[in-house]
Protein backbone atom coordinates (compact mmCIF):
# COMPACT_ATOMS: atom_id res chain seq x y z
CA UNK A 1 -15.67 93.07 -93.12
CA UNK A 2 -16.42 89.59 -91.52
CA UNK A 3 -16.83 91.84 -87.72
CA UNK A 4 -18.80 94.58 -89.84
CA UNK A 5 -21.84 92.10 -90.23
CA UNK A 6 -20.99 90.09 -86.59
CA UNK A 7 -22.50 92.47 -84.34
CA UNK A 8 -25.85 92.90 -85.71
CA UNK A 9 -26.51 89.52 -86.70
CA UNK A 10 -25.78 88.90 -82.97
CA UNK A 11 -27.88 91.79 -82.10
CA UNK A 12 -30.66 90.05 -84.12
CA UNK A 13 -30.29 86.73 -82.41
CA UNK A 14 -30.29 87.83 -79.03
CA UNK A 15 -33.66 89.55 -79.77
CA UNK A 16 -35.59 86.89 -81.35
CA UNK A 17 -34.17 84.68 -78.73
CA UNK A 18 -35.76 87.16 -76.19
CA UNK A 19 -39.26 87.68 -77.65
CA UNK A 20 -39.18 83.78 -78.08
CA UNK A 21 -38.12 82.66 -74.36
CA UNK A 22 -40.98 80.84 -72.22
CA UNK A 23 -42.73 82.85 -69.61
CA UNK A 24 -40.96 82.53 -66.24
CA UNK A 25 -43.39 84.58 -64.08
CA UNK A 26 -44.97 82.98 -61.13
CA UNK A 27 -48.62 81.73 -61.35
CA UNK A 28 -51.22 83.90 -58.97
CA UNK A 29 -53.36 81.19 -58.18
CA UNK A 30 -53.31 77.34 -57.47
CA UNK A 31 -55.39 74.37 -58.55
CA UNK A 32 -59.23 75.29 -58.75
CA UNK A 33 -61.78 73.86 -55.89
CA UNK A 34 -65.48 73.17 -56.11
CA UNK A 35 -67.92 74.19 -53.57
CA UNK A 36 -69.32 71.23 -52.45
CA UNK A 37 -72.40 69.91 -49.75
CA UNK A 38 -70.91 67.76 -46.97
CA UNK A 39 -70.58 67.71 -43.39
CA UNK A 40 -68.58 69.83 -40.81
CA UNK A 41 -67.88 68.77 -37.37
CA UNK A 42 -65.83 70.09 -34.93
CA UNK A 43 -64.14 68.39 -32.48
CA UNK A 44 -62.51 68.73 -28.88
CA UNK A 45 -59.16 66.40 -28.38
CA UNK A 46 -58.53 65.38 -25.03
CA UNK A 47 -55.26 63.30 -24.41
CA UNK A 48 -55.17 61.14 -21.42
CA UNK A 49 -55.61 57.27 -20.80
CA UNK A 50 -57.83 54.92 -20.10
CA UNK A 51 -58.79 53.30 -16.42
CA UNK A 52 -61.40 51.72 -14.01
CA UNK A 53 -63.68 53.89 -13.00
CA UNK A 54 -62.27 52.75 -9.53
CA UNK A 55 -59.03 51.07 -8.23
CA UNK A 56 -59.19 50.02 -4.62
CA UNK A 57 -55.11 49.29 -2.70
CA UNK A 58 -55.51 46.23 -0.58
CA UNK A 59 -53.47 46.75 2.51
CA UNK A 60 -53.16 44.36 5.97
CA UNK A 61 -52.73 45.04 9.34
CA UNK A 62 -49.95 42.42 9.45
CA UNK A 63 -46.49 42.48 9.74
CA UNK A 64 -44.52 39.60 8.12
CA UNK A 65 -43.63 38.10 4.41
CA UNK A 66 -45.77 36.25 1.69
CA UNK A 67 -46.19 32.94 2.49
CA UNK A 68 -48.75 32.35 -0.43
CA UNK A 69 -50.62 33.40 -3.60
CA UNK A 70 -53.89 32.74 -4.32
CA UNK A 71 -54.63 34.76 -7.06
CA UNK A 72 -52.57 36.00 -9.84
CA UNK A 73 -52.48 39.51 -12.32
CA UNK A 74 -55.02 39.84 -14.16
CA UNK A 75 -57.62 37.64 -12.70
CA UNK A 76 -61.35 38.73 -12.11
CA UNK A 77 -61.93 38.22 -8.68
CA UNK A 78 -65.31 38.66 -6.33
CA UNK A 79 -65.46 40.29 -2.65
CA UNK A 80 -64.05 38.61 -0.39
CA UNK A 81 -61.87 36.29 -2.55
CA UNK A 82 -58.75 35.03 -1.07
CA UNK A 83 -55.60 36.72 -2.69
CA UNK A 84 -52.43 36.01 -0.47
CA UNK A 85 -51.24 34.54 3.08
CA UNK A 86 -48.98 37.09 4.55
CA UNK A 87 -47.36 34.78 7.30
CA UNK A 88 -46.71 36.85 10.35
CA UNK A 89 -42.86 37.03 11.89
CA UNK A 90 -42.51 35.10 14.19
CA UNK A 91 -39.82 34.33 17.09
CA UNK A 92 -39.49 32.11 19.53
CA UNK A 93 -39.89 34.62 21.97
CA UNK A 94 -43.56 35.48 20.36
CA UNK A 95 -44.48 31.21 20.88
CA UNK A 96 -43.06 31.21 24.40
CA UNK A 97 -45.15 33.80 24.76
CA UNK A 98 -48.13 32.68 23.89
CA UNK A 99 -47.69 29.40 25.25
CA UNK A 100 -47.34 31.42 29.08
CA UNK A 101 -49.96 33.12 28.55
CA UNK A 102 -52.44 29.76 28.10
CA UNK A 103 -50.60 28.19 30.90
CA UNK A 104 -51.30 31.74 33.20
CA UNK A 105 -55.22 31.21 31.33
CA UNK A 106 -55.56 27.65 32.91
CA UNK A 107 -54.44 28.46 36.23
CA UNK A 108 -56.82 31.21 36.16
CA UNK A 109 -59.63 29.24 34.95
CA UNK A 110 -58.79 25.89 38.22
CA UNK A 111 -58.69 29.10 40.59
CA UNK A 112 -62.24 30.52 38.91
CA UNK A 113 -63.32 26.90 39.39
CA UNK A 114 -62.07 26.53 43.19
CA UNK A 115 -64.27 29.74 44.07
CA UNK A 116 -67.00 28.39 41.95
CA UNK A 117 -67.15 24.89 44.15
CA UNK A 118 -66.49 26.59 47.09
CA UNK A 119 -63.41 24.64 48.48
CA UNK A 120 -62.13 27.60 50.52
CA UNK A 121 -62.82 29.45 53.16
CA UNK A 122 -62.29 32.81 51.20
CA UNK A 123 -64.43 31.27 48.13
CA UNK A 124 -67.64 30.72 51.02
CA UNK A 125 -66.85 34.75 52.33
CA UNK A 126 -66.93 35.70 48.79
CA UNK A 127 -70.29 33.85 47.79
CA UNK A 128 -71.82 34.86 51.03
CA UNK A 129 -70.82 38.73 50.43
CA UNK A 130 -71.21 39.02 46.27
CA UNK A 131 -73.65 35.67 45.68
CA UNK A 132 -73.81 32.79 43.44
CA UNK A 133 -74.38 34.55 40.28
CA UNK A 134 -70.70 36.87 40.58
CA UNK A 135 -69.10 33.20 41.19
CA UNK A 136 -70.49 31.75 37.83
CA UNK A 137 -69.48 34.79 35.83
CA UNK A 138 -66.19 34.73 37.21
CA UNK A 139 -65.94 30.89 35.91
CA UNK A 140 -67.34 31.92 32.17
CA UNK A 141 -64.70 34.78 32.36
CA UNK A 142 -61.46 32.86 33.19
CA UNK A 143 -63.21 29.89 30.59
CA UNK A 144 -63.06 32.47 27.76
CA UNK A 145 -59.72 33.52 28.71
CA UNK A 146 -57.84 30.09 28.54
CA UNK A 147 -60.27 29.66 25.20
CA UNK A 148 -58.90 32.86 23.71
CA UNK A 149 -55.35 31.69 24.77
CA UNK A 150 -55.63 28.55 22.94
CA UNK A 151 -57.01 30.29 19.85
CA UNK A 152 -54.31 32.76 19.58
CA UNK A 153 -51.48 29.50 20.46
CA UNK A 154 -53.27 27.48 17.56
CA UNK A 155 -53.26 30.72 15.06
CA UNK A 156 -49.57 31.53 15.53
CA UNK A 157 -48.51 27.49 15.02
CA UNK A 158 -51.45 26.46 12.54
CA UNK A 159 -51.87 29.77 10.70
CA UNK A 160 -55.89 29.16 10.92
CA UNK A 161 -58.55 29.09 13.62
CA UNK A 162 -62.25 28.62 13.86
CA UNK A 163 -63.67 30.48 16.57
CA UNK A 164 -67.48 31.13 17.24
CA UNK A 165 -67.95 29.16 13.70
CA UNK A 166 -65.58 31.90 11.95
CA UNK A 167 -62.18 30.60 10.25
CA UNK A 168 -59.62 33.22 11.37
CA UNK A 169 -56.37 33.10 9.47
CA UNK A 170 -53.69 35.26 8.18
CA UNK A 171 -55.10 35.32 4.15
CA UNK A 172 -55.73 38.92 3.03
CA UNK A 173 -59.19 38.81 0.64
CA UNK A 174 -60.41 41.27 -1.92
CA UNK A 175 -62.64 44.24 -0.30
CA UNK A 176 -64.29 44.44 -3.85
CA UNK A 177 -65.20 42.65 -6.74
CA UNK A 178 -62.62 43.42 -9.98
CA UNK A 179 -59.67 42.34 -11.76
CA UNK A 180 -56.00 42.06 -9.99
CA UNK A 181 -53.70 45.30 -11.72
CA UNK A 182 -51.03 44.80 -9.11
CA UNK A 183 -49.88 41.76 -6.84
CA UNK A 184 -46.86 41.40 -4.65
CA UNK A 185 -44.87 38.28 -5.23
CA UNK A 186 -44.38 35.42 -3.19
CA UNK A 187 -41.66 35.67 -0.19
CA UNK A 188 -42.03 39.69 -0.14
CA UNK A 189 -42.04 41.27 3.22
CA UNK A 190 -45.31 43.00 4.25
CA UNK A 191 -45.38 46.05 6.94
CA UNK A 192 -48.64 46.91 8.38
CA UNK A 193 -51.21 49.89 6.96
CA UNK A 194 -51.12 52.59 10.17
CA UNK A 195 -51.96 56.40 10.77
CA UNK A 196 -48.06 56.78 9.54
CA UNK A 197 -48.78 55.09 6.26
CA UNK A 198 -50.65 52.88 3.75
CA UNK A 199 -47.88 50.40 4.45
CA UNK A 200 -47.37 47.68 1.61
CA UNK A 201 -50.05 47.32 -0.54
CA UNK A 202 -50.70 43.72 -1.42
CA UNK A 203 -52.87 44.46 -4.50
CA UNK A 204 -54.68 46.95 -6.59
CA UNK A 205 -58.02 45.80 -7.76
CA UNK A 206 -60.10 47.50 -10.31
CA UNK A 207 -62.98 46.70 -12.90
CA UNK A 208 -62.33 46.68 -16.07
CA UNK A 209 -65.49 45.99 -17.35
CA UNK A 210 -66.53 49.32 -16.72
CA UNK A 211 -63.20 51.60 -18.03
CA UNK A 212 -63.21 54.98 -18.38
CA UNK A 213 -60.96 57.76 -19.97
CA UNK A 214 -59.26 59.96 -17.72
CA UNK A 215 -57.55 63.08 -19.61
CA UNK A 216 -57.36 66.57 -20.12
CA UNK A 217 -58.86 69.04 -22.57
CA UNK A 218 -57.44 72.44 -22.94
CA UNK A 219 -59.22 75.85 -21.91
CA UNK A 220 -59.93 76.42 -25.53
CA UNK A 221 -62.05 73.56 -26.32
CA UNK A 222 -63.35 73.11 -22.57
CA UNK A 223 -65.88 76.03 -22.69
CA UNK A 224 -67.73 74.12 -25.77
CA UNK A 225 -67.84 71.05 -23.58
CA UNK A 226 -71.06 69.57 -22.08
CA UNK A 227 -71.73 66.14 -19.95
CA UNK A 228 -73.52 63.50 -22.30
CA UNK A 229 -71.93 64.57 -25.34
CA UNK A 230 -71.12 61.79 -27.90
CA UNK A 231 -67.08 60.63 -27.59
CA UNK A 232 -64.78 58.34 -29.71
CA UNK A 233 -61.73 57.28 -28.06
CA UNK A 234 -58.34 55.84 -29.98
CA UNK A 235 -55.81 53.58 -27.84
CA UNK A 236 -52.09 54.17 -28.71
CA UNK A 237 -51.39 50.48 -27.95
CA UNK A 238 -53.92 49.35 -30.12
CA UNK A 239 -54.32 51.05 -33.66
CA UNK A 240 -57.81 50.81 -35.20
CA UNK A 241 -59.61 50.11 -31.98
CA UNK A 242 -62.27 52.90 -31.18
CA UNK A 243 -63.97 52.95 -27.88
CA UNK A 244 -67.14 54.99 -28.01
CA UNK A 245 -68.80 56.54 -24.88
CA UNK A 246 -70.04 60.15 -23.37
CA UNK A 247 -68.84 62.74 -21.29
CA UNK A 248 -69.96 62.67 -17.70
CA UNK A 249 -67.61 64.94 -15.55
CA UNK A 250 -65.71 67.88 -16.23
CA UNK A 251 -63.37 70.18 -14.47
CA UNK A 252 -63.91 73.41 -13.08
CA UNK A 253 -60.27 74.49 -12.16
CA UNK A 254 -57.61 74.09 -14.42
CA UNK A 255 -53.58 72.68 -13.78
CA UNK A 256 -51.02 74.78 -15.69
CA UNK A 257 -49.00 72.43 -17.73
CA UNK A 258 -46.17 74.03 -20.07
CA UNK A 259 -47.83 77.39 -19.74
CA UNK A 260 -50.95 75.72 -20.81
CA UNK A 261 -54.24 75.83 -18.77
CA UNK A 262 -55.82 72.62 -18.63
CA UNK A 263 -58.79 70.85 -17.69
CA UNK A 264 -59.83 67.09 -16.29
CA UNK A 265 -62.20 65.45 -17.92
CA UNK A 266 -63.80 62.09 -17.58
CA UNK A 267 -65.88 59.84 -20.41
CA UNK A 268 -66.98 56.70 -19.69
CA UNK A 269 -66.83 54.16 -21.76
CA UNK A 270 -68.66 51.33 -23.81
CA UNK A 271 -66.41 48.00 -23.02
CA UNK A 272 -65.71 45.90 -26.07
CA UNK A 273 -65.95 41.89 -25.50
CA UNK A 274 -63.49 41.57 -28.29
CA UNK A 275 -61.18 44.07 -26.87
CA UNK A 276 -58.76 42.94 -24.14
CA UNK A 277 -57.91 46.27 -21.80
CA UNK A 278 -55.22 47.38 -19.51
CA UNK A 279 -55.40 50.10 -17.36
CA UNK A 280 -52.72 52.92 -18.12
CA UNK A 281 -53.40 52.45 -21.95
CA UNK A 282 -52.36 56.07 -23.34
CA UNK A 283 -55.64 57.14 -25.38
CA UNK A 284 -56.55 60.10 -27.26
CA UNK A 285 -60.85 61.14 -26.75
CA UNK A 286 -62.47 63.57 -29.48
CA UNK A 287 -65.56 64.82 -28.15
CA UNK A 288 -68.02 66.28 -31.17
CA UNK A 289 -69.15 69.31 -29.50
CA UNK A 290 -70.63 70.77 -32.73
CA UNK A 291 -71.85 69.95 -36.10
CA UNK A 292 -73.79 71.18 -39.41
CA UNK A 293 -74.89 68.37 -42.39
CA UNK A 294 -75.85 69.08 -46.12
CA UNK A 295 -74.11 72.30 -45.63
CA UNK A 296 -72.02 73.83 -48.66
CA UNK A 297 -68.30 73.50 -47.37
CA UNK A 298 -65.04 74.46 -48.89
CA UNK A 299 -61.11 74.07 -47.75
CA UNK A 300 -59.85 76.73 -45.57
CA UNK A 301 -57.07 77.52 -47.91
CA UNK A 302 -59.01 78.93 -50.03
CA UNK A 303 -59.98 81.87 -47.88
CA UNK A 304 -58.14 85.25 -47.97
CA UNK A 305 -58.57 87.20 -44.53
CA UNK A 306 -58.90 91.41 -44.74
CA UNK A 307 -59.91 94.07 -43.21
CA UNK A 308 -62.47 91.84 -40.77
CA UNK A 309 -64.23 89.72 -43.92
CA UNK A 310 -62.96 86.62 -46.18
CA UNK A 311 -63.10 86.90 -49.62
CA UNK A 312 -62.78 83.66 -52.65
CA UNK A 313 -61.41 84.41 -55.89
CA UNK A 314 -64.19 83.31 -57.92
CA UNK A 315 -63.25 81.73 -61.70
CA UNK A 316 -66.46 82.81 -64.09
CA UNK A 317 -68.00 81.02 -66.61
CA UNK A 318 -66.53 83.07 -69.42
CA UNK A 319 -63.16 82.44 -67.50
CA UNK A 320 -62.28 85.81 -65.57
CA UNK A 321 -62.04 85.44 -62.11
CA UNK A 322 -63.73 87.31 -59.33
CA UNK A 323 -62.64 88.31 -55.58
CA UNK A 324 -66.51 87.76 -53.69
CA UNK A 325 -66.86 87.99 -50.28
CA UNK A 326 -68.53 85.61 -48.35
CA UNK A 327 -70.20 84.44 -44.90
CA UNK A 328 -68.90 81.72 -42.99
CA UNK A 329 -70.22 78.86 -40.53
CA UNK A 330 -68.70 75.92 -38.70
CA UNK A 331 -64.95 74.63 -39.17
CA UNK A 332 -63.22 72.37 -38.37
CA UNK A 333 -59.77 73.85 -38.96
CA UNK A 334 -59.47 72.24 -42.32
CA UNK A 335 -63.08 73.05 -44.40
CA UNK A 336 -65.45 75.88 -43.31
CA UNK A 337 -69.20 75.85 -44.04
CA UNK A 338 -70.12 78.97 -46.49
CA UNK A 339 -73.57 80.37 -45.16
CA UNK A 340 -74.00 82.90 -48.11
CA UNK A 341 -72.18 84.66 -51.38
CA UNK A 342 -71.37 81.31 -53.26
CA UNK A 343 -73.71 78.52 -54.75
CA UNK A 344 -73.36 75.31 -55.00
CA UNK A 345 -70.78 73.57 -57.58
CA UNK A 346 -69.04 76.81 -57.93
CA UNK A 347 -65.78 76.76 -58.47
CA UNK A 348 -62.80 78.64 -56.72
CA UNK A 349 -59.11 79.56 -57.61
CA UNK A 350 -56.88 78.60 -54.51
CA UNK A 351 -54.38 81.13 -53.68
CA UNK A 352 -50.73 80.52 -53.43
CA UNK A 353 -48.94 81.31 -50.65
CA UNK A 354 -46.23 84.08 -50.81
């Protein structure tokens, strides 16, 4: 009897439990947005770094080692500041050279003199046949010889000469004004700068004062890209700093890069006085190439694609909902400006992705 009344009485349960059981089914829409008036720009990203606008390698013609620093990294230097000795290498053999070849300058200069004064017979022949004035420039001649042998003897012992009022010497100075980026150290060896080669450069020199950003900007963004527009540029190695400047050069042929055509392009930039830079900082440029204010704009997500037009669900004010249709703007890959089919403060179902 007890199983005669079981099964229904479970029966029974089973169903009330049924009709009773919370909802599981899967909301259609998300959170509601309202249309709102704000601004929409859109943006090209360049990545690259930021650099002089020009560096300048300081080479030598001579061969030898670094005898002496007179500069050091970093430093602001003007033209024609001194920046290193580069001592030349020197043998014995070169100084017994060049100590012959003053002696050979003097003998040539008391024989020059002999003709001059005429204590020969062949020094009278040679005044009668070429005249006075051939005697007095051979003199002058073998003077500036021994002259030019005692400059070159004093340059190779001394290191410095003044010839003519000019201090020759073996320092290397800066070609142009800028701050020092590179700089050998003391006691390296230096070869020569020749049609082979640039040789070992001594330093790099660049101004800093007026940097620019040197990057590249990918084919899809570089068509929208003009010179003189407006850029903001973020340095990796310094978080929060924002260099601001304008676009003044941009490529015409593009460098494949991953499968990725991409384009140079150059912004100059606004120096900072309270921002120290380095050249090679890794920097990031955006580049506002379009924008639209007091516009109505709404999130992206909210936007269902078909059939060529985007369509909002639209929640009523008696609480249905509504697919519209409407026109779009400018975006900026996360809002969109509506042009036309919803007013303002209207508010929107977001749909859920499936």
């Amino acid at each position: 009897m007890r199983f005669r009344f079981a099964v229904p009485l479970l029966i029974l349960f089973v169903a009330v439990a049924w009709l009773n059981w919370p909802s599981t089914s899967a909301p259609t829409h998300g959170p509601l947005i309202t249309v709102e008036r704000g601004s929409i720009i859109r943006r090209a990203i360049a990545s690259g770094q930021v650099d002089p606008v020009q560096e300048t390698q300081v080479n030598t013609q001579l061969t030898g080692f670094v005898r002496t620093l007179h500069t050091q990294l970093g430093k602001k230097v003007s033209a024609g500041e001194p920046l290193a000795e580069v001592w030349p290498a020197l043998t014995e053999q070169d100084l017994l050279r060049a100590e012959r070849g003053l002696q050979q300058a003097i003998e040539g200069e008391e024989a020059a003199a002999e003709f001059h004064e005429g204590q020969h017979l062949l020094a009278s022949m040679t005044r009668f046949l070429q005249g006075q004035k051939n005697l007095d420039r051979m003199q002058q001649s073998a003077q500036r010889g021994r002259r030019m042998a005692e400059e070159s003897l004093k340059l190779l012992r001394e290191g410095k000469v003044e010839i003519d009022g000019r201090l020759v010497d073996f320092v290397v100075r800066a070609p142009v004004a800028g701050h020092v980026l590179q700089l050998v150290r003391q006691g390296d060896p230096i070869t020569p700068a020749s049609s082979y080669g640039l040789g070992t450069v001594l330093a790099v020199i660049g101004d800093l004062d007026r940097p620019v950003f040197r990057g590249t900007v990918d084919e899809i963004d570089v068509g929208r890209l003009r010179t003189g527009m407006p850029a903001s540029v973020t340095l990796g190695a310094l978080p929060g700093v924002v260099l601001t400047g304008a676009v003044v050069e941009i490529g015409l042929r593009a460098r494949r890069q991953d499968n990725a055509a991409l384009f140079d392009v150059r912004i100059q930039l606004e120096p900072r006085a309270d921002v120290m830079l380095r050249a090679g900082y890794s920097a990031v440029a955006e580049v506002e190439v379009a924008r639209v204010d007091e516009v109505l704009v709404l999130p992206e997500r909210c936007l269902v694609h078909r059939g060529g037009e985007s369509f909002v669900t639209l929640l009523q004010a008696d609480g249905k909902t509504e697919e519209r249709a409407v026109k779009l703007g400018l975006g900026d890959g996360l809002r969109i400006e509506i042009v036309d089919g919803l007013p303002a403060d209207a508010r929107v179902l977001e749909p859920l992705v499936r």
